[in-house]
Protein backbone atom coordinates (compact mmCIF):
# COMPACT_ATOMS: atom_id res chain seq x y z
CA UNK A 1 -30.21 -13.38 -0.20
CA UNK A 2 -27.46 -15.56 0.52
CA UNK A 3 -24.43 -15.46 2.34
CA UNK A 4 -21.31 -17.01 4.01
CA UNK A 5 -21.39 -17.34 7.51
CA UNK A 6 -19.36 -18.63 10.91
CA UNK A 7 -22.51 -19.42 12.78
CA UNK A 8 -21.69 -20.91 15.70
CA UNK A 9 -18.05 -21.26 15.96
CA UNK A 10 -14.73 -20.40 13.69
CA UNK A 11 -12.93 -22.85 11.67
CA UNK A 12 -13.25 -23.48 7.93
CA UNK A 13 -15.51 -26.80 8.64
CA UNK A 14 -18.34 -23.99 10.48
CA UNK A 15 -18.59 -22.02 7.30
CA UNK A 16 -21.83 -22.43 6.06
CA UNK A 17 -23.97 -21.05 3.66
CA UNK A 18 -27.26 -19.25 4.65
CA UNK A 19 -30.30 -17.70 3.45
CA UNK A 20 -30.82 -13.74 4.94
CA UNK A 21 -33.40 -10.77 4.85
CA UNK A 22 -32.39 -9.03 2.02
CA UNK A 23 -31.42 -5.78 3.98
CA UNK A 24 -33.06 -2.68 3.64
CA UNK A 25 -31.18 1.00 4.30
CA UNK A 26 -31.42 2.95 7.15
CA UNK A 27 -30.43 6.87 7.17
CA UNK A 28 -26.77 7.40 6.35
CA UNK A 29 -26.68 3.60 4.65
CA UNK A 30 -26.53 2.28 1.40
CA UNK A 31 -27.37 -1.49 0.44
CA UNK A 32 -25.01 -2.82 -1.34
CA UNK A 33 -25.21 -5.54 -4.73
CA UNK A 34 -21.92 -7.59 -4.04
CA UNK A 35 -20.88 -8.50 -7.36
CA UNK A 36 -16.85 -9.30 -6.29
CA UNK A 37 -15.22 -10.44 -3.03
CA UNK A 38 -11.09 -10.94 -2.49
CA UNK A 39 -9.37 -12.39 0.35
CA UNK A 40 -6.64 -11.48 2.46
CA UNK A 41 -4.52 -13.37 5.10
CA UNK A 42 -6.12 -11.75 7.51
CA UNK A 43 -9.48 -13.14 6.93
CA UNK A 44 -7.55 -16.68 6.93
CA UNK A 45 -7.04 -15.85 10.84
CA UNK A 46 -10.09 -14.47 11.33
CA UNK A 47 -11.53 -17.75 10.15
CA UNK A 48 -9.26 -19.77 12.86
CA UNK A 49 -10.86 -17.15 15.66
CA UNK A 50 -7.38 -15.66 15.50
CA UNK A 51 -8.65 -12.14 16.24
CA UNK A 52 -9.35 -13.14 20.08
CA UNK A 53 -12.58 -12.38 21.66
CA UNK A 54 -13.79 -8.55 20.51
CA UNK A 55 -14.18 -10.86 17.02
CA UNK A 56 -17.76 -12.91 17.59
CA UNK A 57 -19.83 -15.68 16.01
CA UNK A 58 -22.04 -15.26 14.04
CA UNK A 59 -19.74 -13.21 11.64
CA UNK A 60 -19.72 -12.50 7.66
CA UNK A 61 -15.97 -12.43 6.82
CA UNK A 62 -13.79 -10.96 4.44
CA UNK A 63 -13.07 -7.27 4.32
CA UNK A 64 -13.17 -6.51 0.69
CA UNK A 65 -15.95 -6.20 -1.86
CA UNK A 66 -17.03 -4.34 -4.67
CA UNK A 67 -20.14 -4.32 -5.74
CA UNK A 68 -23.40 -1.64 -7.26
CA UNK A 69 -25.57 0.51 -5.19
CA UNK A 70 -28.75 -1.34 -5.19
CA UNK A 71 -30.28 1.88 -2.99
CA UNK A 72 -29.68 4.70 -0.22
CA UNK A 73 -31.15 6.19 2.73
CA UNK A 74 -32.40 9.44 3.86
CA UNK A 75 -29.57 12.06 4.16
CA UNK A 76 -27.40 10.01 1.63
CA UNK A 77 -26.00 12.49 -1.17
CA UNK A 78 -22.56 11.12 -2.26
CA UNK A 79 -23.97 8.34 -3.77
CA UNK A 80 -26.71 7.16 -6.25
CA UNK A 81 -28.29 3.80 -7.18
CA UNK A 82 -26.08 2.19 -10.26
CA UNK A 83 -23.02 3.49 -8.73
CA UNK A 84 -19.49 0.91 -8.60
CA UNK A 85 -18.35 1.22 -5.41
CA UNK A 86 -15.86 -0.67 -3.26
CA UNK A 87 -16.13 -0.84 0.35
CA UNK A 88 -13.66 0.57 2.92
CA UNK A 89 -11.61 -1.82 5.02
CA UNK A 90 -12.75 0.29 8.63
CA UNK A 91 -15.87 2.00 7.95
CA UNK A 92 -15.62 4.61 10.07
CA UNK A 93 -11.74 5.82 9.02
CA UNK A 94 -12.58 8.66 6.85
CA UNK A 95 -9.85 10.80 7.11
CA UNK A 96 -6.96 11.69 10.13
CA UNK A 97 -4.98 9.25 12.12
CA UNK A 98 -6.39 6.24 13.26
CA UNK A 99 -7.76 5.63 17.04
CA UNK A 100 -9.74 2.73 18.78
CA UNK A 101 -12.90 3.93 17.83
CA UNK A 102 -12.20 3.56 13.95
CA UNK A 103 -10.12 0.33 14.24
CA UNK A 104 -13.28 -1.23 15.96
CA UNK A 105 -15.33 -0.96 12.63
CA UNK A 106 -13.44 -3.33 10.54
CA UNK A 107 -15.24 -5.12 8.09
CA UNK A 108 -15.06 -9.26 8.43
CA UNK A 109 -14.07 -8.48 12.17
CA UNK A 110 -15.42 -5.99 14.53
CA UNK A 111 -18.41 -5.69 11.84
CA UNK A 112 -20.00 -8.56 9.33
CA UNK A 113 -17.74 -8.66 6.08
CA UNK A 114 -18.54 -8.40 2.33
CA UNK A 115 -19.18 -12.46 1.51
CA UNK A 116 -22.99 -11.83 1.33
CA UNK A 117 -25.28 -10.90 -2.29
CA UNK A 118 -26.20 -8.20 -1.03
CA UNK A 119 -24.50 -5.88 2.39
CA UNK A 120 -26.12 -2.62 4.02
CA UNK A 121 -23.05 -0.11 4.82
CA UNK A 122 -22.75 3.20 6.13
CA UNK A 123 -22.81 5.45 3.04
CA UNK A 124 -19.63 7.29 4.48
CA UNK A 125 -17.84 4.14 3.98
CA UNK A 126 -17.91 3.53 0.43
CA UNK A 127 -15.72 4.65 -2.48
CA UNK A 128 -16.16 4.72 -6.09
CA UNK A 129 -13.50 2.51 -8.14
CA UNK A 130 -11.58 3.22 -11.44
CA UNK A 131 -13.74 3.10 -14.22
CA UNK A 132 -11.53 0.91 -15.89
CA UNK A 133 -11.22 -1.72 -13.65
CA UNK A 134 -13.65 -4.98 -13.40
CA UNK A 135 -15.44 -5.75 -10.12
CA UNK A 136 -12.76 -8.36 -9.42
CA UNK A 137 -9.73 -6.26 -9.34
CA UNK A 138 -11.81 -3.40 -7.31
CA UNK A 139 -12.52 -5.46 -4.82
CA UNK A 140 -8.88 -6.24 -4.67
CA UNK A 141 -7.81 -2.88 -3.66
CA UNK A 142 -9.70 -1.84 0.13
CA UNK A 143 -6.87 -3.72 2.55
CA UNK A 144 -3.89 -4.89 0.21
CA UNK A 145 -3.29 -1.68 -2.32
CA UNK A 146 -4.24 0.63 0.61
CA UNK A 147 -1.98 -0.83 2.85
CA UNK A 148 0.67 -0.74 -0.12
CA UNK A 149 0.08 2.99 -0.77
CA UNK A 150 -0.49 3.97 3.27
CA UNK A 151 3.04 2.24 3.43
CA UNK A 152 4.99 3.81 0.63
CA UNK A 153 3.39 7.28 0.51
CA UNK A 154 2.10 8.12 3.54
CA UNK A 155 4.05 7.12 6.40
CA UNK A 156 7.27 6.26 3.94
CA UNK A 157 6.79 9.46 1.87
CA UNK A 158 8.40 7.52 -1.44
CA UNK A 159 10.47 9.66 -3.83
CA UNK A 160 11.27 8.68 -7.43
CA UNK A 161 14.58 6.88 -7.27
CA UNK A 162 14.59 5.30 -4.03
CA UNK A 163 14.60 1.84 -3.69
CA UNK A 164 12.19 -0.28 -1.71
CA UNK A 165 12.27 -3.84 -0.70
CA UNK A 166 9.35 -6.16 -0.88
CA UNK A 167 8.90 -10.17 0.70
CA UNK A 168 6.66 -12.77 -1.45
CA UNK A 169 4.20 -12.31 -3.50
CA UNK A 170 1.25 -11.64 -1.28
CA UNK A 171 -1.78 -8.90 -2.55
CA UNK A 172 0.64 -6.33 -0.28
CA UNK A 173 3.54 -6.97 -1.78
CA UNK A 174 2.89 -7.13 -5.70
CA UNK A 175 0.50 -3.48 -4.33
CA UNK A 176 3.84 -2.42 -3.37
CA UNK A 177 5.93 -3.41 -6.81
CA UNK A 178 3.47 -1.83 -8.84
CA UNK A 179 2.72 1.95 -6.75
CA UNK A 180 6.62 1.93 -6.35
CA UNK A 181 7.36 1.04 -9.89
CA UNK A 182 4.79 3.88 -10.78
CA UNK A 183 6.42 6.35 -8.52
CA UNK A 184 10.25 5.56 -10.61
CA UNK A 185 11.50 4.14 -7.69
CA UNK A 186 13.65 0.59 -7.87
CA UNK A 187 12.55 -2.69 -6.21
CA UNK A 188 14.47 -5.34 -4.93
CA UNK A 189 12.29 -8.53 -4.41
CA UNK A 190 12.64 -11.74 -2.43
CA UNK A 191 10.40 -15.38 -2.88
CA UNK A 192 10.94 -18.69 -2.53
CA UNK A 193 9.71 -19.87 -5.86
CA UNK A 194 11.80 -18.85 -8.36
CA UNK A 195 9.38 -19.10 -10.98
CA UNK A 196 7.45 -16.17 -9.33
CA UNK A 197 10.65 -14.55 -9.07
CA UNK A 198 10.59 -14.32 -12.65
CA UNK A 199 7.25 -13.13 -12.60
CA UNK A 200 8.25 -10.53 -10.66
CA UNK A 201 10.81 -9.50 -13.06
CA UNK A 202 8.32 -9.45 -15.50
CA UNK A 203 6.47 -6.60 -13.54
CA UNK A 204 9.58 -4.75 -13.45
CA UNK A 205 11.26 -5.61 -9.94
CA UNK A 206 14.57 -4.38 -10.53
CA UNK A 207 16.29 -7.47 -8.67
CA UNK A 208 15.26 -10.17 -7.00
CA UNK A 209 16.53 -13.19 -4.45
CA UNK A 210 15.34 -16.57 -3.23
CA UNK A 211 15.16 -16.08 0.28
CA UNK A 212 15.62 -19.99 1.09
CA UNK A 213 18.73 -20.71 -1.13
CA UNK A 214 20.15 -17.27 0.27
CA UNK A 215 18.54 -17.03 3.85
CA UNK A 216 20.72 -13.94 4.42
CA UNK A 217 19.45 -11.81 1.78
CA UNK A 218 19.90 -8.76 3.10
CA UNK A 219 23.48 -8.97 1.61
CA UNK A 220 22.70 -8.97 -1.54
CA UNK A 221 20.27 -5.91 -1.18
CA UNK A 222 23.00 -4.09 -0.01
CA UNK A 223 24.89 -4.57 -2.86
CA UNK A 224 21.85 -3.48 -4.72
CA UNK A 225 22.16 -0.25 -3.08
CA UNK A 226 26.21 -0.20 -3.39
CA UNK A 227 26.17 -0.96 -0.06
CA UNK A 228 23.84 1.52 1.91
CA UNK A 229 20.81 -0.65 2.45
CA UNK A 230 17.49 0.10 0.97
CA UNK A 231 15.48 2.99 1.71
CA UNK A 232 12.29 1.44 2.08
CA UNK A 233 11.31 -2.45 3.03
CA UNK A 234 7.28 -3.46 3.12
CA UNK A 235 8.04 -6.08 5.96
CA UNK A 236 5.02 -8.71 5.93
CA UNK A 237 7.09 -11.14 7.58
CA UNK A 238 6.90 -10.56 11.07
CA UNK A 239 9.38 -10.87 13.74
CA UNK A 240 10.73 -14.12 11.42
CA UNK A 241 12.36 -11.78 8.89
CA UNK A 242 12.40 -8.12 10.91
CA UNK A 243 15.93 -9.12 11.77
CA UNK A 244 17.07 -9.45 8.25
CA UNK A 245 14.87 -6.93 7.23
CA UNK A 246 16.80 -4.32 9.80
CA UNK A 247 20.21 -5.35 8.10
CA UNK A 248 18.65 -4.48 4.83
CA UNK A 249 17.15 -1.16 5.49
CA UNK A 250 20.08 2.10 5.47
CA UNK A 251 20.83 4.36 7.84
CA UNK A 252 17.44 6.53 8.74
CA UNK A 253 15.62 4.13 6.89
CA UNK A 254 11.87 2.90 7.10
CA UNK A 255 10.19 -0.18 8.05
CA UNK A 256 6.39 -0.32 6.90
CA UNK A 257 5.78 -3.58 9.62
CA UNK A 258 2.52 -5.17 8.19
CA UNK A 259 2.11 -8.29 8.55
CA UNK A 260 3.39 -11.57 10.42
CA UNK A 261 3.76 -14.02 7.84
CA UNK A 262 6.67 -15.46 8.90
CA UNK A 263 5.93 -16.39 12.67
CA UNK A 264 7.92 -15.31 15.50
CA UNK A 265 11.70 -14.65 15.74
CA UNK A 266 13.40 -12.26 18.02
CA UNK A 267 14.52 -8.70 17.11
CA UNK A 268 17.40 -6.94 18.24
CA UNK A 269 16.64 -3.72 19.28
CA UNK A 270 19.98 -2.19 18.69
CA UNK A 271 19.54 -2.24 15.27
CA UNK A 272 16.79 -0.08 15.55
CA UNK A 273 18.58 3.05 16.93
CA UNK A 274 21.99 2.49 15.58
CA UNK A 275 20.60 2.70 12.58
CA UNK A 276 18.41 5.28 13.33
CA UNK A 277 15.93 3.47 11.19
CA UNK A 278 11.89 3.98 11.09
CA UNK A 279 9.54 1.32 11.96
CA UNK A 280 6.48 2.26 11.51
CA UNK A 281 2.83 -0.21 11.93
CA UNK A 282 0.77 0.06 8.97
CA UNK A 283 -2.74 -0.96 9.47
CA UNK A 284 -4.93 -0.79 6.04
CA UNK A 285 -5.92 3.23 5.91
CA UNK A 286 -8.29 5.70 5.81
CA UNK A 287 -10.63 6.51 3.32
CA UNK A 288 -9.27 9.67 2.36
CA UNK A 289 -6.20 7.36 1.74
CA UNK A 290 -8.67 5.19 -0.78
CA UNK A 291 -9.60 8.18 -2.56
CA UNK A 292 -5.89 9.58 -3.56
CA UNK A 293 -4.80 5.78 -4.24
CA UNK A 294 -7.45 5.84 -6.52
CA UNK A 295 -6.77 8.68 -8.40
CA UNK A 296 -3.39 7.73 -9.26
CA UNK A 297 -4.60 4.28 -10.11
CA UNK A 298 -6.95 5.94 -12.59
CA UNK A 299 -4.16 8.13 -14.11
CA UNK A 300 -1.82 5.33 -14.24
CA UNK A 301 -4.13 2.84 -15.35
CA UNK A 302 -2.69 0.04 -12.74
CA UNK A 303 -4.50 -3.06 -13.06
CA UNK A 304 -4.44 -5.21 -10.07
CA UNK A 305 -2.42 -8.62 -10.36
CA UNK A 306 -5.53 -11.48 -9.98
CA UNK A 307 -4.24 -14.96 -9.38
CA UNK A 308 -7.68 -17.05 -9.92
CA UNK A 309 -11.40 -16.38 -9.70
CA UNK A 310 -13.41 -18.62 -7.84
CA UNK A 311 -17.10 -18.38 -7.76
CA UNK A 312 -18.93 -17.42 -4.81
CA UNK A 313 -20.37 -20.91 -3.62
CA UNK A 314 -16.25 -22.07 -3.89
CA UNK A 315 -15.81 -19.76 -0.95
CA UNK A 316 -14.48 -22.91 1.49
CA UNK A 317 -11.78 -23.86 -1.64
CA UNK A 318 -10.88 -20.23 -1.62
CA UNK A 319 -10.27 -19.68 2.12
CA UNK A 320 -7.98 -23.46 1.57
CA UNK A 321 -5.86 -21.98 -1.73
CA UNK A 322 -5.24 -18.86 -0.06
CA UNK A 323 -4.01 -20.88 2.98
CA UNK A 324 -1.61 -22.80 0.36
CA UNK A 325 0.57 -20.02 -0.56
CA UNK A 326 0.50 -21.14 -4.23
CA UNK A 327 -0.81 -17.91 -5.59
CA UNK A 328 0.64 -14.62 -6.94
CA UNK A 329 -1.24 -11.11 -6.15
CA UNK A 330 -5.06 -11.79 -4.84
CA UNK A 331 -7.21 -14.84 -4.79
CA UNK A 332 -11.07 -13.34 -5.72
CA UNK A 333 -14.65 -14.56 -5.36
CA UNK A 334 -17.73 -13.83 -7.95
CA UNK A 335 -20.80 -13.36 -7.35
């Protein structure tokens, strides 16, 4: 089989293409036909040897991947050959709150990733999709929707009506617009294109800002809310937009800090327990989590948002359009 591989050191240039054992399951395992593959800024640092040095050459990346059970172990039960299954971000979060121990089986990190033909996983790790989605948008959902719906439902415990404010246009982000629109509450958005600011109209944000002609758009998301701030913000910014992001939020608010998009910045702590707000890390989610996102996305028939399809020997040209920022809601591979 073939697969994508840092071999001897990181950086895009090292990424090379390689011929494998097609594995073979173990007990507890399940081999794995990749048929889909998405990407996520994380991989993007991965690929730089961002991840410091618990992350190790030679490495698969990419977290997420969705693929058909090819065949199972001894002791494996919950799964049969032929069925669609998507694997989890941390293979060995099933359920509770997260320790060391479960952060250090991240796929495309800590463990090889999903850009191979075929992958041998623990059987515990694997979720059936939505039988209505393709490959492609299932393998779109393990680290963006999860963190989305971790975010919102989970730790931010989203009630219809509330409003929640997302940054960008990112796989997290448009996750976030489309759980939040499905749970009635109203979005305020901010981009720097405006033409994906329409977009995001489109999809039903409720109002929306360019953060570079108004840097200081927390203002006009407090006039949103009528001047109380909003009740939830998805901050994938980073310290570069916390601070605005704590002017935004209202009093006894939450923070769902993902990502660090944005760079660095420094934060004012006072804002933090004046306004008694909520910060809370969000770091992808269990598979428990998986499961109930799933089931809602079944019963609400979300689609995820695909920006472009590349095929799986474009992996390089994927990793470099990602890096571009040009695209709205996930950049896939196909295999």
């Amino acid at each position: 089989m073939r697969a994508w591989r840092f071999v001897k050191a990181f950086g895009l240039e090292n990424l090379e293409c390689v011929e494998l054992p097609d594995p073979q399951p173990g007990p507890g395992q399940a081999v794995i036909r990749v048929r889909a593959c998405s990407l996520n800024y994380r991989d993007l640092v991965v690929s730089k040897g961002g991840y410091g040095r618990a992350v190790k050459t030679p490495l698969i990346p990419l977290s997420d991947g969705a693929g058909e059970i090819l065949s199972v172990g001894p002791g494996v039960d919950r799964l049969t050959p032929g069925d669609r299954v998507a694997a989890t971000f941390m293979q060995g979060w099933l359920a509770g709150p997260p320790d060391d121990a479960k952060a250090a089986t991240a796929l495309g990190g800590a463990l090889n990733g999903m850009l191979a033909e075929q992958v041998c996983l623990n059987a515990e790790g694997l979720v059936k999709f939505p039988a209505h989605l393709s490959f492609e948008e299932a393998a779109s959902l393990p680290c963006a929707a999860v963190t989305a719906w971790h975010s919102l439902f989970e730790s931010g415990r989203l009630q219809p009506g509330q409003t929640v404010l997302i940054q960008g246009t990112g796989g997290v982000s448009i996750f976030a617009l489309q759980f939040a629109k499905m749970a009635g509450a109203r979005v305020f958005a901010t981009s720097s294109s405006d033409a994906k600011l329409q977009r995001l109209t489109a999809m039903g944000a409720d109002a929306v800002v360019n953060y570079r002609t108004t840097p200081d758009w927390d203002k006009p998301a407090r006039e949103f809310t009528k001047g109380a701030g909003v009740d939830h913000v998805i901050e994938v910014g980073g310290a570069g937009t916390l601070p605005t992001s704590l002017k935004a939020v209202r009093r006894g608010g939450h923070i769902a800090l993902i990502g660090v998009l944005a760079g660095g910045g420094e934060v004012d702590p006072r804002f933090i327990f004046l306004k008694q707000a909520r910060v809370q890390g969000i770091y992808v989610g269990s598979r428990q989590m998986f499961e109930e996102m799933n089931q809602a996305v079944a019963f609400a028939g979300v689609r995820p948002v695909i920006d472009r399809i590349l095929h799986f020997s474009d992996a390089p040209q994927a990793f470099a359009y990602l890096e571009s920022g040009a695209h709205f809601g996930k950049v896939c591979l196909a295999l």
